[in-house]
Protein backbone atom coordinates (compact mmCIF):
# COMPACT_ATOMS: atom_id res chain seq x y z
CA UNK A 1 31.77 -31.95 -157.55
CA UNK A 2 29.64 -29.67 -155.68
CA UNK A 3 30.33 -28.13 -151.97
CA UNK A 4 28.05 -28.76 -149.61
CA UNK A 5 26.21 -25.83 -147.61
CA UNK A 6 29.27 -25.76 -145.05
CA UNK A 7 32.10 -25.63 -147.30
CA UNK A 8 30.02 -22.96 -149.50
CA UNK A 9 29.88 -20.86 -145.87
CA UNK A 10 33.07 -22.13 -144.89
CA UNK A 11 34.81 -20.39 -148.51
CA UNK A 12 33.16 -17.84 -147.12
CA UNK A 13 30.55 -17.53 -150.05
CA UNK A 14 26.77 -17.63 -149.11
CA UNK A 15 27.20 -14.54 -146.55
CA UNK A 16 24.09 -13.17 -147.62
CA UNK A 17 21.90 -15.89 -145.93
CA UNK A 18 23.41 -14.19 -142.73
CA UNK A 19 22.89 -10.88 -143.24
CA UNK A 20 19.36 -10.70 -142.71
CA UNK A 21 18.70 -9.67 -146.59
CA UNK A 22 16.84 -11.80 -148.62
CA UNK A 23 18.20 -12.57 -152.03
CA UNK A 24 17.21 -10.61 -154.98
CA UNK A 25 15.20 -12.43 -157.63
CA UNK A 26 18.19 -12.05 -160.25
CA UNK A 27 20.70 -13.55 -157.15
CA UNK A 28 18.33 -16.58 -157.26
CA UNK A 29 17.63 -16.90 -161.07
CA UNK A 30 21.67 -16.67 -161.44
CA UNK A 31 21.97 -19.54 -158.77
CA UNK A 32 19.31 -22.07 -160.09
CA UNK A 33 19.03 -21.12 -164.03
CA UNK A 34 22.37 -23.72 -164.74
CA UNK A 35 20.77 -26.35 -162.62
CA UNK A 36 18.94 -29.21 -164.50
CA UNK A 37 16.13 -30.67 -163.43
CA UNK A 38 17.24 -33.28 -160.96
CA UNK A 39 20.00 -31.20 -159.50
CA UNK A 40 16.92 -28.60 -158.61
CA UNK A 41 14.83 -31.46 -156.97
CA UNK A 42 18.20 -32.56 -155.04
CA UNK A 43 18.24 -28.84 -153.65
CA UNK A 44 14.65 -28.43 -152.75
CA UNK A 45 15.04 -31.55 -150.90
CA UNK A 46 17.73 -30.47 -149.33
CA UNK A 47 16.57 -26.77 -148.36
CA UNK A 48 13.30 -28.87 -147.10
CA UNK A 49 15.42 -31.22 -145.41
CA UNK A 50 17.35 -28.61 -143.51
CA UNK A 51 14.09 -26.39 -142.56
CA UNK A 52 12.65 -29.75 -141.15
CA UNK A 53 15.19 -30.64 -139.11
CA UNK A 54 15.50 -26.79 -137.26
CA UNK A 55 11.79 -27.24 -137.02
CA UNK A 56 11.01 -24.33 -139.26
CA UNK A 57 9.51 -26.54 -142.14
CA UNK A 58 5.90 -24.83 -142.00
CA UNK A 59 3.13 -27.61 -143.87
CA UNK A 60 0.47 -24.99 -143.80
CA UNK A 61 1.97 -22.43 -145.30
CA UNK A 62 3.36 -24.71 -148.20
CA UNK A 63 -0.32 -25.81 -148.77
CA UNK A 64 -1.33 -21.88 -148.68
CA UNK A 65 1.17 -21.13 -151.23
CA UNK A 66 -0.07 -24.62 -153.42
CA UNK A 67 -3.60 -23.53 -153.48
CA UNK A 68 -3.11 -19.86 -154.24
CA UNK A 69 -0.71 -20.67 -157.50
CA UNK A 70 -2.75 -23.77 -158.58
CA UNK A 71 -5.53 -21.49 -160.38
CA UNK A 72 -2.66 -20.24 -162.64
CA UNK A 73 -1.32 -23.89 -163.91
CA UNK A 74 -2.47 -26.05 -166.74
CA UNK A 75 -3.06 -29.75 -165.93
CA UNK A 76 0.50 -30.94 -166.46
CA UNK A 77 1.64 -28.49 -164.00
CA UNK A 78 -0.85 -29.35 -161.17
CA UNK A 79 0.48 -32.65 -161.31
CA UNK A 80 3.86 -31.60 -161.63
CA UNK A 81 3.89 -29.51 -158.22
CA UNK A 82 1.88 -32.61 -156.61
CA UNK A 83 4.06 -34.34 -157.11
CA UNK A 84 7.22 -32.00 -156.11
CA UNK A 85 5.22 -31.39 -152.54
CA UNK A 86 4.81 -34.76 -152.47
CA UNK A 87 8.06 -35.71 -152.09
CA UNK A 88 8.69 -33.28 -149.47
């Protein structure tokens, strides 16, 4: 079963969200590349979740990001991150 946020800090893992250092891209690929589909969506919703409720959940800058990468994506894909930001 997986730990929650707080027992992840609480183990004393996860320091590095602390520590004022973003996460290198090869930190983040080794923490997400295991996860399947569903268990990504469950922590997107969560991270979104959590940024919402500290008031730091920024719609306009989501969009920003949306319309710069949606040049890039094949049909499948625009409807894929639609939906995603949809459900946030």
């Amino acid at each position: 079963m997986k730990r929650s946020f707080k027992e992840t800090v609480s183990a004393g893992e996860g320091r590095q969200a602390y520590s004022g250092k973003a996460p290198s891209t090869d930190e983040l690929i080794a923490k997400y590349s295991g996860m399947s589909e569903d268990e990504l969506m469950r922590e997107l919703k969560s991270a979104a979740g959590r940024q919402k409720a500290e008031g730091r959940f920024d719609e306009n800058a989501l969009k920003k990001g949306m319309d710069a990468i949606m040049p890039m994506l094949d049909d499948a894909q625009k409807r894929k991150l639609r939906e995603i930001v949809g459900m946030l």
